[in-house]
Protein backbone atom coordinates (compact mmCIF):
# COMPACT_ATOMS: atom_id res chain seq x y z
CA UNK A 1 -12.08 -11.39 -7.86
CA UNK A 2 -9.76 -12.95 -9.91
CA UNK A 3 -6.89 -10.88 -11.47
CA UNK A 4 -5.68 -13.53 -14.24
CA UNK A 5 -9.17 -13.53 -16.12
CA UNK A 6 -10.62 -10.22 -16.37
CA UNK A 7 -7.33 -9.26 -18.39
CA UNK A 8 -9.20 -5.79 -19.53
CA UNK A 9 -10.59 -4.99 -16.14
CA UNK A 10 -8.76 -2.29 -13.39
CA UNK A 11 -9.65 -2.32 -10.37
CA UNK A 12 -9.86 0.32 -8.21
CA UNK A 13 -7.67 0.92 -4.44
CA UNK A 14 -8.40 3.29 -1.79
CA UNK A 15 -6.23 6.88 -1.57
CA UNK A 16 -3.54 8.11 1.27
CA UNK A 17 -5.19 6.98 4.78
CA UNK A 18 -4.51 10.22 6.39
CA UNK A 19 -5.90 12.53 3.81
CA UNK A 20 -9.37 10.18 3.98
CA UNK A 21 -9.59 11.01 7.95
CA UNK A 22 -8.45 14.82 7.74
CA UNK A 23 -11.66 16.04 8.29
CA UNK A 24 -12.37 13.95 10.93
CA UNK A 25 -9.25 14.50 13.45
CA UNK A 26 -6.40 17.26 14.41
CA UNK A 27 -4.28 15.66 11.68
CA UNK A 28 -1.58 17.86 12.46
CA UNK A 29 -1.16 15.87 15.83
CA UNK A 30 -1.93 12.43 14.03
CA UNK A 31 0.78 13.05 11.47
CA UNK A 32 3.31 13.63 14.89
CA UNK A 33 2.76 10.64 16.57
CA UNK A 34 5.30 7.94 16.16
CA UNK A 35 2.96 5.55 15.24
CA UNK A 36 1.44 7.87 12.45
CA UNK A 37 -2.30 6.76 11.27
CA UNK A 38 -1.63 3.17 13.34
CA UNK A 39 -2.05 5.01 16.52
CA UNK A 40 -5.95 6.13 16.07
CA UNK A 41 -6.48 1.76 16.19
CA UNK A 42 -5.90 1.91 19.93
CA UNK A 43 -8.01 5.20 20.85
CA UNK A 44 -9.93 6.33 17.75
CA UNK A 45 -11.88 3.47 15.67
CA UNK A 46 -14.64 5.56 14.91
CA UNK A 47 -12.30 8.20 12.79
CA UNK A 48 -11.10 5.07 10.76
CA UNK A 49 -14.60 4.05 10.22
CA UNK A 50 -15.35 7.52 8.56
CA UNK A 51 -12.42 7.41 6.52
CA UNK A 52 -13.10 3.87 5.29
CA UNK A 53 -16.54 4.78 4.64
CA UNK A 54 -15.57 8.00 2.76
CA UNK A 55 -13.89 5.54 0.42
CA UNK A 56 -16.52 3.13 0.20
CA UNK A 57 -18.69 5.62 -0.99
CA UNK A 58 -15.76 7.00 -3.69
CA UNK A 59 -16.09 3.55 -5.25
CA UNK A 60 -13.03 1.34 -4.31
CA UNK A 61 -13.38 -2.16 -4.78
CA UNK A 62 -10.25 -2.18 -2.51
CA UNK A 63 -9.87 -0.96 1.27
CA UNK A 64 -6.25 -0.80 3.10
CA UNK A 65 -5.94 -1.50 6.90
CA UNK A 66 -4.30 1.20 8.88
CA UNK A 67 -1.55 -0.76 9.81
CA UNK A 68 1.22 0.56 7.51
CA UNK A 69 3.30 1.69 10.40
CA UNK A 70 1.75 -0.49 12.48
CA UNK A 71 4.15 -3.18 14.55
CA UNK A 72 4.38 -5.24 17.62
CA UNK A 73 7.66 -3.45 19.52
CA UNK A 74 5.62 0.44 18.02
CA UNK A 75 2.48 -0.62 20.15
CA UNK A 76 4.29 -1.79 23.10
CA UNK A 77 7.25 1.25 23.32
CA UNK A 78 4.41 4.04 21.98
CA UNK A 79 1.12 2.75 23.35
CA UNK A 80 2.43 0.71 26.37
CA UNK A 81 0.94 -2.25 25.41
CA UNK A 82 2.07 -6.14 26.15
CA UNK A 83 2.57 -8.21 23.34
CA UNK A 84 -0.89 -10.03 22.93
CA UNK A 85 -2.87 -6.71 22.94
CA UNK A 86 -0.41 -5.30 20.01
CA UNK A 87 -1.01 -8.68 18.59
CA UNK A 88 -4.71 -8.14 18.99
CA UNK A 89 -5.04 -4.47 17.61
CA UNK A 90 -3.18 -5.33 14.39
CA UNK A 91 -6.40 -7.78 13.94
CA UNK A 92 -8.62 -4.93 14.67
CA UNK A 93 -7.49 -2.83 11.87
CA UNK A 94 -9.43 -5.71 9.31
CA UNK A 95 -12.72 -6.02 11.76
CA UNK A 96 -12.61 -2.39 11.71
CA UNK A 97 -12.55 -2.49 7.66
CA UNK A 98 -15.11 -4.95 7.80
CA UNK A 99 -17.34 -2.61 10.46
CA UNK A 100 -16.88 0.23 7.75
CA UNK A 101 -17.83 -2.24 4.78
CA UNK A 102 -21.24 -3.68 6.41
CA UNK A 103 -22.26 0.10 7.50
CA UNK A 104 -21.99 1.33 4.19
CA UNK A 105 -23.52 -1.56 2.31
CA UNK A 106 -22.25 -0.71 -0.57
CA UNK A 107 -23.55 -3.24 -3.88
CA UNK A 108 -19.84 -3.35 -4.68
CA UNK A 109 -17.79 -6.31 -3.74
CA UNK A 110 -15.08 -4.39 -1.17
CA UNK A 111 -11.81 -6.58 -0.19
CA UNK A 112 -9.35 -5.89 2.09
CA UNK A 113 -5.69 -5.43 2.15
CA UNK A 114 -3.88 -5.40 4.53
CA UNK A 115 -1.15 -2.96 4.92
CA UNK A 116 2.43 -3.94 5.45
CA UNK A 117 4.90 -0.99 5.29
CA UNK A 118 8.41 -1.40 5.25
CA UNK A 119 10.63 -1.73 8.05
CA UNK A 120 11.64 2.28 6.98
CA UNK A 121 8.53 3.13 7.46
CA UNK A 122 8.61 2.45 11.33
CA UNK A 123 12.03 4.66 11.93
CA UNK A 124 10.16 8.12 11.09
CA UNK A 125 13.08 9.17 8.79
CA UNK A 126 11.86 8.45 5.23
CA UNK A 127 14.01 5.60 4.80
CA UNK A 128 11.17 3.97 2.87
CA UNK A 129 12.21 6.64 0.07
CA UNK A 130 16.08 4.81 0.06
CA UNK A 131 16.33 1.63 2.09
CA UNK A 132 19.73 2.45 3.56
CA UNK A 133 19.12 0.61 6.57
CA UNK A 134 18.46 -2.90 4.68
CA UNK A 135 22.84 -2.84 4.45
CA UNK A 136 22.78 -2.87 8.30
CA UNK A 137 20.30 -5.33 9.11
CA UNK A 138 20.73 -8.90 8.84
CA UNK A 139 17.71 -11.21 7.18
CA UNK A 140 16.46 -12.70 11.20
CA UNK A 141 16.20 -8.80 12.54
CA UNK A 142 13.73 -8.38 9.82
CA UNK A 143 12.43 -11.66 9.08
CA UNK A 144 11.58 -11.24 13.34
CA UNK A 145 10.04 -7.51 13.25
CA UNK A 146 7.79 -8.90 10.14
CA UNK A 147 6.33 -11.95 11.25
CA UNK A 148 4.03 -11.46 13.54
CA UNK A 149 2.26 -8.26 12.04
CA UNK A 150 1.88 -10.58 8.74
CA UNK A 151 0.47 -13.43 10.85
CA UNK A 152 -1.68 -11.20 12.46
CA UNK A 153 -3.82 -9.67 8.92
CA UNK A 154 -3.73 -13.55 8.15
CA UNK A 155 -5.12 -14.49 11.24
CA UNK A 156 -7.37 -11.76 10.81
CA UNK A 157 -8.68 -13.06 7.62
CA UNK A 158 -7.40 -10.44 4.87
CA UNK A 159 -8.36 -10.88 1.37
CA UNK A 160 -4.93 -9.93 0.16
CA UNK A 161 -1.76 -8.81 1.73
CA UNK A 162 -0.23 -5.04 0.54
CA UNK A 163 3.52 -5.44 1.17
CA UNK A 164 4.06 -1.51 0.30
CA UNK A 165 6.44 0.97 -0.46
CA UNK A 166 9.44 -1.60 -0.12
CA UNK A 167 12.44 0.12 -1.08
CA UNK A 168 14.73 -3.13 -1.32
CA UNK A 169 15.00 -6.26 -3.27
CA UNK A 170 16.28 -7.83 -0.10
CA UNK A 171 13.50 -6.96 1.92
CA UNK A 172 10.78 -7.88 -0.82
CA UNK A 173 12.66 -11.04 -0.43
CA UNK A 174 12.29 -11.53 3.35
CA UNK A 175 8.53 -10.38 2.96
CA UNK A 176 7.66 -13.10 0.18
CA UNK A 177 9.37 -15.94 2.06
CA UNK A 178 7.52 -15.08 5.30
CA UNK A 179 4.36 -15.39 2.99
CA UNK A 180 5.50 -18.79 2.00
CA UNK A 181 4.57 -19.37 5.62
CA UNK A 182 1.08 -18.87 4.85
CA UNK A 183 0.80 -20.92 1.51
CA UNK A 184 -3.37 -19.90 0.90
CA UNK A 185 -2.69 -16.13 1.70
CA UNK A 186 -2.48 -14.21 -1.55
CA UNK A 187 -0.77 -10.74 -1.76
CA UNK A 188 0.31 -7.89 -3.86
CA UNK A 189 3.87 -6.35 -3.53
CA UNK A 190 4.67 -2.47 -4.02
CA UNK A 191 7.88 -0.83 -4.43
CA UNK A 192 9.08 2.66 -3.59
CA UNK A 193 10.74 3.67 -7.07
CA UNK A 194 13.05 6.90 -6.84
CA UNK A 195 12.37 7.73 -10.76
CA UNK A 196 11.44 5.87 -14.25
CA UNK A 197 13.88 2.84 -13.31
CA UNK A 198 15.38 2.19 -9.94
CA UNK A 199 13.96 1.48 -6.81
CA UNK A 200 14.74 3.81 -4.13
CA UNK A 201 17.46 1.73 -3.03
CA UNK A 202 18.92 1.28 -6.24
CA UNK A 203 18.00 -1.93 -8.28
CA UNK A 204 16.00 -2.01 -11.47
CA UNK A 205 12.17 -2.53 -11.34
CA UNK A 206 12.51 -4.75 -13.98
CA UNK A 207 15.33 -6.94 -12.16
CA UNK A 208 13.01 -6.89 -9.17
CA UNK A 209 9.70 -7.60 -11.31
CA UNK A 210 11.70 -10.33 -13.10
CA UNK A 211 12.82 -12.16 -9.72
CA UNK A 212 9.20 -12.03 -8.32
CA UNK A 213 6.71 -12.40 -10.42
CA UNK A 214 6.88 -16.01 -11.99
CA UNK A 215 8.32 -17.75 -9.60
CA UNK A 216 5.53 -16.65 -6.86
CA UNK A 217 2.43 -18.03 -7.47
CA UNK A 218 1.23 -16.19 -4.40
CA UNK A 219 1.27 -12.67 -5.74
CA UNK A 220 -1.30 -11.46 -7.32
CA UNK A 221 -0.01 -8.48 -8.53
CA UNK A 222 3.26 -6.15 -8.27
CA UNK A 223 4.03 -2.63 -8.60
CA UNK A 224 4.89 0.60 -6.90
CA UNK A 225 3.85 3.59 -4.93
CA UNK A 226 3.51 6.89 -4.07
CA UNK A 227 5.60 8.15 -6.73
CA UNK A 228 5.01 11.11 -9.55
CA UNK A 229 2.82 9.77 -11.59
CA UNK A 230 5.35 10.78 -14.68
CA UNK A 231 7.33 7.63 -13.54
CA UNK A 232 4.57 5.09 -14.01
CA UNK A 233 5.12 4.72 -17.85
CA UNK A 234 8.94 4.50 -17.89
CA UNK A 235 9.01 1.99 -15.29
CA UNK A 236 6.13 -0.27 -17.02
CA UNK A 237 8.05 0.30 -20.22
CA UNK A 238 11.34 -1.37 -17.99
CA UNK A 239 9.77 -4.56 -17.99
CA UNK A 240 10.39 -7.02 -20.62
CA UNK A 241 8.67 -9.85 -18.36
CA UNK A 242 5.29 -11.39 -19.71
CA UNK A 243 2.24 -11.45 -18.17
CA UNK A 244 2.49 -9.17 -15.27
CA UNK A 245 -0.57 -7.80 -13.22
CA UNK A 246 0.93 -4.25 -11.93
CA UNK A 247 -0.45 -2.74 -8.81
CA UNK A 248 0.19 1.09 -9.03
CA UNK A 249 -0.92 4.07 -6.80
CA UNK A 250 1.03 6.76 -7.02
CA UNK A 251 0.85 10.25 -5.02
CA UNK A 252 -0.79 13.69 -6.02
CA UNK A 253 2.18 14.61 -8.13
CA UNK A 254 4.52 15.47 -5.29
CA UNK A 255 8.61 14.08 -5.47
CA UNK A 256 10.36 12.90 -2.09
CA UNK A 257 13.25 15.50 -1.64
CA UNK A 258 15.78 13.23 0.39
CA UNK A 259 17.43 16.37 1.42
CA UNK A 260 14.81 18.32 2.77
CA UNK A 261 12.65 15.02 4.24
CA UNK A 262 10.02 16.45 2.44
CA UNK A 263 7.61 16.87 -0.91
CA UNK A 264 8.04 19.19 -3.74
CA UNK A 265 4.35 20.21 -4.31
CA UNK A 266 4.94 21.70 -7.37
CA UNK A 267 4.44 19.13 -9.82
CA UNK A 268 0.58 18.16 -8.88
CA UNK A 269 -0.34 15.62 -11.83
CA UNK A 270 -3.68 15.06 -12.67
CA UNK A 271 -4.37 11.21 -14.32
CA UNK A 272 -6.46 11.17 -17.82
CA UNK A 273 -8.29 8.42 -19.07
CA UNK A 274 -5.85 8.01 -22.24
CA UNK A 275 -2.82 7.64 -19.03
CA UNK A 276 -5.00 4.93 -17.76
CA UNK A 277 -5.89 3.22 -20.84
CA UNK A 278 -2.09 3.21 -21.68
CA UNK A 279 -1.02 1.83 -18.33
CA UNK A 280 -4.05 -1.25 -18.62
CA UNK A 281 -2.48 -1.80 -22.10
CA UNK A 282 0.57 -2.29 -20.10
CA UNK A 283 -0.66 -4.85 -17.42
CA UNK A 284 -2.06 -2.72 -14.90
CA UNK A 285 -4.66 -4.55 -12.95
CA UNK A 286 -5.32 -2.30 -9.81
CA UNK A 287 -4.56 1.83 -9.53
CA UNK A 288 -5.39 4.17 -6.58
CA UNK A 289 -3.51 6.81 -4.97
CA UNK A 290 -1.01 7.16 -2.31
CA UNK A 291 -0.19 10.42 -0.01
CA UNK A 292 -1.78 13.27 -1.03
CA UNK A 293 -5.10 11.97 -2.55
CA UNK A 294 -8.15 11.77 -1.26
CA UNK A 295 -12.00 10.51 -1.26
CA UNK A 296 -12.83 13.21 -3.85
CA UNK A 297 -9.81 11.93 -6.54
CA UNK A 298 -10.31 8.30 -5.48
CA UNK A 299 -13.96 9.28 -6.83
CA UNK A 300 -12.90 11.06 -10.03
CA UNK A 301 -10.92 7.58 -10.57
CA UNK A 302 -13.56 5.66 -10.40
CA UNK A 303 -15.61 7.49 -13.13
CA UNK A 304 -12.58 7.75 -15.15
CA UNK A 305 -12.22 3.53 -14.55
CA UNK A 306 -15.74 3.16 -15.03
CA UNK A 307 -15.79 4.29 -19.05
CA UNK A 308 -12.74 2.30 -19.56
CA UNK A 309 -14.99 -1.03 -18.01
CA UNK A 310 -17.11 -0.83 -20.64
């Protein structure tokens, strides 16, 4: 699948992990655990398969691991597991994608990313929506709590590596030079954006894009996530640097209140094909959707992608 040559071509990622198994679990108590989604890994494969398979079916060409909150000190202080069997069950999450691939046989050709949430994501607060902790860590507290989840999907044998919902420069940084590590393991990097310039911690997408992009030849692509979808234009429109494959899946239309620690509902956005063909114009390469979408939008996506294929 490669990115560079079919300029014209999106391609099409997976929706919000916990809306794809809501019909298979008590999501209420899924959504309270401290290890979120991760958890269901260690006691619950079978509910992952569904919701993989659910998405399969919707038409992705890309699957996420369930490993977004996912780390080695979650699994031992939540799950009471040593190291090597946190070590292990990170792996799991891309045999269980695999498990979920081969039982659907789908004729599409399905890779998988694997998920790698921000450090924010892991301290339950929303911190991925501001990134105030990356001015009170130091570059080996992250560079340590990283590693081994990255090494892990690589080990595994991911197709591509989702560093997502990164509210920093700083810790895109410490991300991309732990990938250096891994020199034949490509990846995609996504942002958390707060509106139509800044990332949520405060520097320009187009700063950030501009650092990254060319001088990485591991990335594949770069973007940003579950955002309102009304931000996806301004922030493309940010970027004067050539070239660019953009990875973009934003929410249902909800905005982060930072306040409240929660979503204003109120502004549910439904994509067109004409938002679509004006975001491909602008570089996009791969859409989907972040928290509240679902199989059923994933699906309307794909039909919407489909006529644009042509």
């Amino acid at each position: 699948m490669d990115l560079n040559i079919l300029n014209e071509k999106i391609y099409l990622l997976d929706g919000s992990f916990m809306s794809g198994i809501s019909p298979y679990v008590d999501i209420e108590s899924v959504i309270k655990h401290p290890l979120w989604g991760s958890n269901l890994l260690y006691n619950s494969e079978k509910t992952i398969v569904c919701g993989h398979k659910d998405y399969i079916r919707a038409g992705v060409e890309f699957l996420t691991t369930c490993t977004y909150q996912a780390s080695i000190e979650g699994f031992q202080k939540y799950l009471g597991l040593n190291y090597e069997k946190s070590y292990e069950l990170i792996k799991k999450s891309v045999a269980i994608c695999r498990r979920a691939i081969t039982e659907e046989n789908s004729k599409r050709c399905i890779q998988i990313m694997g998920s790698v949430g921000s450090y924010g994501a892991s301290l339950r607060d929303c911190s991925e929506y501001n990134g105030n902790y990356i001015d009170s860590m130091n570059f080996k507290e992250l560079y340590d709590w990283h590693r081994p989840r990255i090494q892990a999907l690589v080990e595994a044998g991911v197709d591509f590596i989702l560093f997502e919902t990164i509210p920093s420069v700083e810790e895109a940084n410490i991300l991309l030079n732990i990938l250096t590590e891994f020199p034949n393991q490509k990846a995609c990097l996504s942002f958390s954006c707060k509106d139509g310039i800044h990332l949520s911690h405060g520097e320009t997408f187009a700063s950030a894009v501009e650092k990254f992009w060319s001088n990485n030849s591991q990335l594949v692509a770069i973007g940003f996530n579950c955002l309102h979808p009304k931000f996806i234009t301004p922030l493309l429109n940010s970027v004067k640097t050539k070239n660019v494959n953009f990875i973009i899946y934003p929410n249902g239309g909800g905005i982060w209140d930072n306040v409240q620690n929660c979503y204003d509902n109120t502004q549910i956005y439904e994509i067109s094909i004409d938002d679509l063909n004006l975001w491909r114009k602008k570089g996009m390469k791969i859409f989907g959707g972040c928290c509240k979408t679902d199989p059923s939008d994933i699906a309307r996506l794909r039909n919407l992608i489909d006529t644009l294929n042509v």
